[in-house]
Structure formats: structure tokens, C-alpha cells
Protein backbone atom coordinates (compact mmCIF):
# COMPACT_ATOMS: atom_id res chain seq x y z
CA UNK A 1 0.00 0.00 0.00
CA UNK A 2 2.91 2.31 0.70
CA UNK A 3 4.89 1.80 -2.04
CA UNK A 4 1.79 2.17 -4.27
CA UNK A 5 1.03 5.43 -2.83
CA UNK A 6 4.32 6.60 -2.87
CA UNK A 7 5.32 5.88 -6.53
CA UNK A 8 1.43 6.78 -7.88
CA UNK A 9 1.86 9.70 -6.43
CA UNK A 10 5.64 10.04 -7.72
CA UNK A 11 4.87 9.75 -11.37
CA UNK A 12 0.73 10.93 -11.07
CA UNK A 13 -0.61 8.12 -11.76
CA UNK A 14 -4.47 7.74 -10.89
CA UNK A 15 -4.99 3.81 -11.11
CA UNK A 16 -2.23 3.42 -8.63
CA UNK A 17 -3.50 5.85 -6.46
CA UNK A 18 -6.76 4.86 -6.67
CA UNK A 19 -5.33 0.70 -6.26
CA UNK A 20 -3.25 1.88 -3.12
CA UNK A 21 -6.27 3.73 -1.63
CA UNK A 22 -8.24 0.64 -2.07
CA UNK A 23 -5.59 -1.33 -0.58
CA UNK A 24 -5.35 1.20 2.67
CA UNK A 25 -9.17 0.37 2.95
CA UNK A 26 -8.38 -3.10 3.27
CA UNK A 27 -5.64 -2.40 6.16
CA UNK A 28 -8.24 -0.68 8.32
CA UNK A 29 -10.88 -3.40 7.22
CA UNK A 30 -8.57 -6.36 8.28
CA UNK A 31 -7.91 -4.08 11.64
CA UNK A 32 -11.24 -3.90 12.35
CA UNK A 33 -12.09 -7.68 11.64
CA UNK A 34 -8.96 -8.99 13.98
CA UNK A 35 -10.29 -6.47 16.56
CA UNK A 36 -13.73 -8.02 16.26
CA UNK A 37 -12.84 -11.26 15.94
CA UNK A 38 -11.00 -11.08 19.36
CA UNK A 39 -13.68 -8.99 21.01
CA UNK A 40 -16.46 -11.64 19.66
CA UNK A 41 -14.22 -14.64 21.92
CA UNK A 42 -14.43 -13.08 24.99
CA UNK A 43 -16.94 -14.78 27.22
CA UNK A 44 -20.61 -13.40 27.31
CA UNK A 45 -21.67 -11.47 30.39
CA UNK A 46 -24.73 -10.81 32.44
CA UNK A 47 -25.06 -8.12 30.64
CA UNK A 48 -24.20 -9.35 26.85
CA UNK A 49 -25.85 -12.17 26.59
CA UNK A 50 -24.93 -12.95 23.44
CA UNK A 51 -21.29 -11.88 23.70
CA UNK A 52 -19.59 -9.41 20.98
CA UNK A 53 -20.54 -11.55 18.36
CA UNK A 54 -21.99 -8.56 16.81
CA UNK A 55 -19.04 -6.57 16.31
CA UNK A 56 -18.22 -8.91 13.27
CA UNK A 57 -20.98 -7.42 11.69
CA UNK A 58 -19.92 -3.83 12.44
CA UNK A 59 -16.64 -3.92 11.15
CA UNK A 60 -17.88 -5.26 7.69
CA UNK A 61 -20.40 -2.28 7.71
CA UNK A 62 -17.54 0.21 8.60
CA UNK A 63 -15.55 -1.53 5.60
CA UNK A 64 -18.68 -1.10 3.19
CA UNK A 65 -18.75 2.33 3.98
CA UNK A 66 -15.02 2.77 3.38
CA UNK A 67 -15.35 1.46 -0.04
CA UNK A 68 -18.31 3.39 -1.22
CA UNK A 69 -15.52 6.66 -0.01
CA UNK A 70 -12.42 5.33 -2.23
CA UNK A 71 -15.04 4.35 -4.96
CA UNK A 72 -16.34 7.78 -5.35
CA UNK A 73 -12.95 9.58 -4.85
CA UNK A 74 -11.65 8.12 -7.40
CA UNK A 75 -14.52 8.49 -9.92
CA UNK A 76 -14.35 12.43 -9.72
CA UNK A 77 -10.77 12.06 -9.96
CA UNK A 78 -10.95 10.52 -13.56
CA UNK A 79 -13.78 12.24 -14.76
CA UNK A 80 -11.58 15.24 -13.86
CA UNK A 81 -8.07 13.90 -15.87
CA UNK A 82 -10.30 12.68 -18.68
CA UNK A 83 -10.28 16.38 -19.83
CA UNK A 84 -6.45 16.64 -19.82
CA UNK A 85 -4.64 13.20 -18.84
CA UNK A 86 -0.98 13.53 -17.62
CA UNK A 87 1.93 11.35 -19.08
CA UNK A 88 2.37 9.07 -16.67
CA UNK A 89 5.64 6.48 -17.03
CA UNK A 90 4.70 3.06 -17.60
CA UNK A 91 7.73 1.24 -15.78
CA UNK A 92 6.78 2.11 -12.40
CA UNK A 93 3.69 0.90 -12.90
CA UNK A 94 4.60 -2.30 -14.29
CA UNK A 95 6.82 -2.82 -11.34
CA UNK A 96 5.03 -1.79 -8.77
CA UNK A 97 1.83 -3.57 -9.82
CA UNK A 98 3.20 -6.75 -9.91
CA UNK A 99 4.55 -7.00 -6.77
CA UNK A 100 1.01 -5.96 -5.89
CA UNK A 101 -0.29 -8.41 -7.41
CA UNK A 102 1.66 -11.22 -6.58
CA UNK A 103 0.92 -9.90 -2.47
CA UNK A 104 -2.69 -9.98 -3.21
CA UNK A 105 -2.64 -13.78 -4.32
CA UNK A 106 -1.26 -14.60 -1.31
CA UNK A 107 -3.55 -12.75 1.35
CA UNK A 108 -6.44 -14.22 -1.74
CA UNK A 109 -5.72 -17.99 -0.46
CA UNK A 110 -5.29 -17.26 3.06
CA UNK A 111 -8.27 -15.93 3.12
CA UNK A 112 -10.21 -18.04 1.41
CA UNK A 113 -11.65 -21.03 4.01
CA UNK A 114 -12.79 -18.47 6.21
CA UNK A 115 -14.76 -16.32 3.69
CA UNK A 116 -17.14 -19.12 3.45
CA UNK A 117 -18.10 -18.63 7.37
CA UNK A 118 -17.94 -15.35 8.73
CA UNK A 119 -19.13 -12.34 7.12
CA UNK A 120 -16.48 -10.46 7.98
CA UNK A 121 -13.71 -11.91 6.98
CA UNK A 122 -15.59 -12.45 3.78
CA UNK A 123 -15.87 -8.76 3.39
CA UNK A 124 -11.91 -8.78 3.84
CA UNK A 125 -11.69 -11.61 1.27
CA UNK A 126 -13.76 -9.34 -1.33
CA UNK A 127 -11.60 -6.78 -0.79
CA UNK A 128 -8.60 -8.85 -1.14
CA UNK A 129 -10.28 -10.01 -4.66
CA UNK A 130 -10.99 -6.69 -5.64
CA UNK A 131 -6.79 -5.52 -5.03
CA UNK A 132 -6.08 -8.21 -7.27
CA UNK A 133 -8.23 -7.19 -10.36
CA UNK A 134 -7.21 -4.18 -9.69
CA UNK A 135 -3.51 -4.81 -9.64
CA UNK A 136 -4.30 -7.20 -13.26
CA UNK A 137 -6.16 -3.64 -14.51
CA UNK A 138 -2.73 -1.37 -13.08
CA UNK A 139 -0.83 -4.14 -15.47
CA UNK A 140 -2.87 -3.94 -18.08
CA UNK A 141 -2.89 0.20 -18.13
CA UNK A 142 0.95 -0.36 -17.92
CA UNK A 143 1.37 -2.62 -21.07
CA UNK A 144 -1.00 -0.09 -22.83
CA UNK A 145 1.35 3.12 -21.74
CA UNK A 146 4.33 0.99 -22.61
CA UNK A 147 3.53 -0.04 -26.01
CA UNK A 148 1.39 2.44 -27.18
CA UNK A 149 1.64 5.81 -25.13
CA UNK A 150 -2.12 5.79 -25.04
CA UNK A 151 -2.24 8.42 -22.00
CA UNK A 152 -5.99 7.42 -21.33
CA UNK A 153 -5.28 4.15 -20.03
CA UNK A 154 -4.25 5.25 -16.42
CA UNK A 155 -7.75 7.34 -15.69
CA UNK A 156 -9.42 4.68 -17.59
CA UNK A 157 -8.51 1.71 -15.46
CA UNK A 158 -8.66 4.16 -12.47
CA UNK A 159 -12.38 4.91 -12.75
CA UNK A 160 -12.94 0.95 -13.89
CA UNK A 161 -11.10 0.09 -10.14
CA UNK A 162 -13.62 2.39 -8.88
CA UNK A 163 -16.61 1.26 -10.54
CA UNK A 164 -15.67 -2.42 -9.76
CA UNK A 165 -15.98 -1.62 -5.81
CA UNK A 166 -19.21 -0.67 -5.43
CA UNK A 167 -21.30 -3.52 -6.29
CA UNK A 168 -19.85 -6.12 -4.23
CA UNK A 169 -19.52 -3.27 -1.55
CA UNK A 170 -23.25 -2.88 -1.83
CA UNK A 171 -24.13 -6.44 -1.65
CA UNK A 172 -22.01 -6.83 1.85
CA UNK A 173 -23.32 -4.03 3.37
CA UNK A 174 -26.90 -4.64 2.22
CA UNK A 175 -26.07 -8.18 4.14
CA UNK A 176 -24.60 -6.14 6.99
CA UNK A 177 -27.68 -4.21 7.38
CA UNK A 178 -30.20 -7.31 7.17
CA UNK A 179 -28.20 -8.52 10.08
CA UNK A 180 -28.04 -5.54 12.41
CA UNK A 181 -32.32 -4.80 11.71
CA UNK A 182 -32.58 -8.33 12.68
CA UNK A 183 -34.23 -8.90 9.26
CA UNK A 184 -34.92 -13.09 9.13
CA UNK A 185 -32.31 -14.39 7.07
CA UNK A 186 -33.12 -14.29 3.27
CA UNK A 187 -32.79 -18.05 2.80
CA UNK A 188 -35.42 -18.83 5.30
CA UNK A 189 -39.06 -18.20 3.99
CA UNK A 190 -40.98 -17.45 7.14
CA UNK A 191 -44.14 -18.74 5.97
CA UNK A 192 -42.51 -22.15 4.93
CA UNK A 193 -41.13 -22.46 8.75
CA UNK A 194 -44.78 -22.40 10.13
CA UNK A 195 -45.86 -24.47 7.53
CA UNK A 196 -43.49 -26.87 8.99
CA UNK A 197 -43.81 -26.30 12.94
CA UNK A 198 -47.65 -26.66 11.96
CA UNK A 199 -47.12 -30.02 10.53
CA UNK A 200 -45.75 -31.21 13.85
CA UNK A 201 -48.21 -33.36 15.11
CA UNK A 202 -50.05 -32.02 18.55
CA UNK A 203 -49.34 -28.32 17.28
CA UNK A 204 -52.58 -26.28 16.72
CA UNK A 205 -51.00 -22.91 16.42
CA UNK A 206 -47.87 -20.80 16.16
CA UNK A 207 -47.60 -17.03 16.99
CA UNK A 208 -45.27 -14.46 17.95
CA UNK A 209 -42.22 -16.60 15.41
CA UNK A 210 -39.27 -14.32 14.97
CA UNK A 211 -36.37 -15.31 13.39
CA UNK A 212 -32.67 -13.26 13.09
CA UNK A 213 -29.32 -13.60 12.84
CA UNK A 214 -26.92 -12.95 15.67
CA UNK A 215 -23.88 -13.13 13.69
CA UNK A 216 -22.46 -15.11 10.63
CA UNK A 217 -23.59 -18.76 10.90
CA UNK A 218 -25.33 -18.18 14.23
CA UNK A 219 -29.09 -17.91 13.41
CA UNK A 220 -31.60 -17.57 16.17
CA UNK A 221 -34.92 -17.89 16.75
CA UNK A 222 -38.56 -17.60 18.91
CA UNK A 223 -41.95 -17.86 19.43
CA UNK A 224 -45.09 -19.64 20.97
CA UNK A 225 -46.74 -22.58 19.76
CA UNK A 226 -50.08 -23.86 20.96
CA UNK A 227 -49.98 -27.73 21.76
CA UNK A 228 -53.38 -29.61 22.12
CA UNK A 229 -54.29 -31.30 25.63
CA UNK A 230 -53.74 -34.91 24.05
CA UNK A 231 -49.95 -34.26 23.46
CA UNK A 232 -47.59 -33.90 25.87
CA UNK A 233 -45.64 -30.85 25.80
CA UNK A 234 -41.93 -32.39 25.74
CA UNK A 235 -42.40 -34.28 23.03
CA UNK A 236 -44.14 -31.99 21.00
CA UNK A 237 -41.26 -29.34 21.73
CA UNK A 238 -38.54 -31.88 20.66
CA UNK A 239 -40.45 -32.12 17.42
CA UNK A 240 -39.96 -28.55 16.63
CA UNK A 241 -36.25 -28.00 17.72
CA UNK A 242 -35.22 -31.38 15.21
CA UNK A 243 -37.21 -29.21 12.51
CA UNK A 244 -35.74 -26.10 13.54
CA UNK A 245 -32.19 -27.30 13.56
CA UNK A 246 -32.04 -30.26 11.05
CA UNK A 247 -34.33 -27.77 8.02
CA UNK A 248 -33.27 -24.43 9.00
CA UNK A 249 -29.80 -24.41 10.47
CA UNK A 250 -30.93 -22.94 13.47
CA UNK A 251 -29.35 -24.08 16.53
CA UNK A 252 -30.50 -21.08 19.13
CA UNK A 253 -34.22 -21.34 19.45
CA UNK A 254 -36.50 -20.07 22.20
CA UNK A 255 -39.99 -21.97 21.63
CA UNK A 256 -42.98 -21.05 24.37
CA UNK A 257 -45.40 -23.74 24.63
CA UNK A 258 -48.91 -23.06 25.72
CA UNK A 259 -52.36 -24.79 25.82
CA UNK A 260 -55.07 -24.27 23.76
CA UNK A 261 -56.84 -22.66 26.50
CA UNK A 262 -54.23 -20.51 27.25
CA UNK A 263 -55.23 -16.61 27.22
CA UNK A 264 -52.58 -14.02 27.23
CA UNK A 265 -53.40 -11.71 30.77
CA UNK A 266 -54.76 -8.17 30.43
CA UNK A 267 -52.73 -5.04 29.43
CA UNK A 268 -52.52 -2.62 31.89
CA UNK A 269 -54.29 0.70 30.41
């Protein structure tokens, strides 16, 4: 990220710039996911019940939010050298966004395995994935300055880099917000998981069924469900907690059960 900075800045070249920023966005997102990664294993308390887990979440907000900044800075930046581009030495950029590259393959890998369970460090893998087309596009504008002169090519790529970020920053932090409104999780249909609980034999009812997620992989749910007098309650509660778990992945329910005579007690006025 340094060097990037240093030598885009050196010989004024915007997709450097504009791959370094990108890359400093990514050292203050992988900050903030160690940070919440730590804070989410300490121990829950009597008064955080569900630990830090929600942190996670946080930090891949903060990280969407950082990329919709470098995004836009650097689209007003080309728009602005479109008008008069600057000669800009192909060389250094060559170099420079190589070794880039070759880094960002690395930290790619690494990253990886964990992408596919945390939603943070997935939103530090996209990042990671975004650095290394942008590094290939720094190349590419490189070649094109090398063999041809074509001073376009570095606000060109630039803006591309830009435009590249935004919709996979969109999609995490759209996921990012689900999370933190406690929206139910988009892969399970709300009306299908009733359908379900009221297939249970011995359930006449459900009400009051909420389900969120806590954090990535950790889905939780709750309600009441109204078991009829010829059923015994255990049973009938084991039922829904194997359909809960074993359909719907979720492993943190809180299930009421109540008789069918059962009326809720008056509000006070």
C-alpha cells in the first residue's frame, strides 16, 4: 500500500492511487475484523448475553462504507483527468503492480476457508479479490502506456477500479444491514417455517415466530406454539427443535409452549 502510494503519487498516476487507496481500505478493514474477531471470543456477560458476536458485523459495515468513499474519490478524480490526462511512465507501474499483485494472491488464499463462514472476513476476502483485479487492470494500463503511449489508459482503469468496488460493496453491506435490523435471514421463507412447525403433530397454532441472525452462521430464533391437551408438551417441543435445527440451520431457538386454553393476561391501560 505504501509503495503504491508513494510511486502513484511520484509519477501521477491515478490507477495506482486509486489501487493503493483501495488497498489502505483493506488495512483498516482487516484491523477492524482482527479487533472483532478477538472482542467476539471473549466470554458473554450478564449483561451481553450474546457476547460481541456482533461486532463482526460492524466492522464489515464500517468496511462497506469505506469502499463506497475510495469508490467515489476516485470516480471524480478521472472524470476530472479525462479532460487533460498527464503522461504518466509506464515502468513504475509495471513494477510496482506486480509486486502488488503477486501480495494480493497470497492474502487471496489465506483468506479463502474463512470467507465461506464469517461475514467479515468475507468482506476482507472481497476486498482482497478486488486488489487483485485491480492490480491485473494497473498491469494492463501499464502494457497499454508501454507499447502504445495511449495516455488514457491510467484514468481509464482508475475509474474501472472504482466502478468495480461498489457492487460487491453494496451487496455486503446490504447483508450487513439485514443482520443488524434483525431482518430473518433471506434463505429462510418465514411462511414455509410455520408451515413446517404446523405439521408437527399435537401443534394447533404458532404465533409471535421471529427469526434473526446474531452473527455469521449463528441464526436464532422464537416464538409460541399452541400444543393440544392430548400431546404432551416435551415431546411436541422436541419435534420442533429437530425441525428447527435439522431444516433451518438454526441451533438457538427459544420456543414457548402453551395450551389451547391458554389466554394471554390483560394489558394494563
Amino acid at each position: 500500500m505504501v509503495v503504491e502510494f508513494v510511486v502513484g503519487i511520484a509519477v501521477n498516476s491515478l490507477a495506482l492511487i486509486s489501487d493503493a487507496a483501495h488497498m489502505a481500505t483493506d488495512v483498516i478493514g482487516l484491523g477492524m475484523a482482527l479487533a472483532a474477531i478477538t472482542l467476539a471470543n471473549r466470554p458473554a456477560t450478564l449483561q451481553r448475553t450474546f457476547g460481541l458476536y456482533r461486532l463482526e458485523v460492524l466492522a464489515a459495515l464500517a468496511n462497506g462504507a469505506l469502499l463506497f468513499g475510495v469508490a467515489g474519490y476516485v470516480i471524480v478524480e478521472a472524470i476530472q483527468r479525462f479532460s487533460e490526462p498527464p503522461d504518466v511512465p509506464g515502468v513504475p507501474l509495471l513494477v510496482v503492480s506486480t509486486i502488488g499483485l503477486l501480495i494480493n494472491i497470497v492474502s487471496f488464499r489465506l483468506l479463502m476457508a474463512g470467507s465461506r463462514e464469517s461475514l467479515n472476513i468475507r468482506g476482507a476476502y472481497l476486498e482482497i479479490l478486488a486488489d487483485l483485479l485491480g492490480s491485473v487492470g494497473v498491469i494492463a494500463a501499464a502494457v497499454v502506456l508501454l507499447t502504445t503511449g495511449w495516455a488514457y489508459a491510467d484514468p481509464i482503469i482508475g475509474v474501472s477500479i472504482g466502478l468495480f468496488i461498489l457492487p460487491r460493496t453494496w451487496r455486503l453491506s446490504r447483508q450487513a444491514l439485514r443482520i443488524l435490523l434483525e431482518v430473518a435471514p433471506p434463505h429462510i421463507d418465514l411462511r414455509d417455517l410455520r408451515a413446517a412447525i404446523l405439521s408437527i403433530d399435537g401443534v394447533v397454532d404458532v404465533h409471535d415466530l421471529h427469526v434473526w441472525t446474531v452473527t455469521s452462521g449463528l441464526e436464532a430464533a422464537s416464538g409460541h406454539i399452541v400444543v393440544s391437551p392430548e400431546h404432551d408438551y416435551h415431546g411436541v417441543l422436541d419435534e420442533v427443535l429437530i425441525v428447527l435445527r435439522d431444516e433451518y440451520s438454526i441451533d438457538h431457538p427459544t420456543i414457548q409452549c402453551e395450551p389451547m386454553a391458554f389466554e394471554e393476561p390483560p394489558r394494563a391501560v
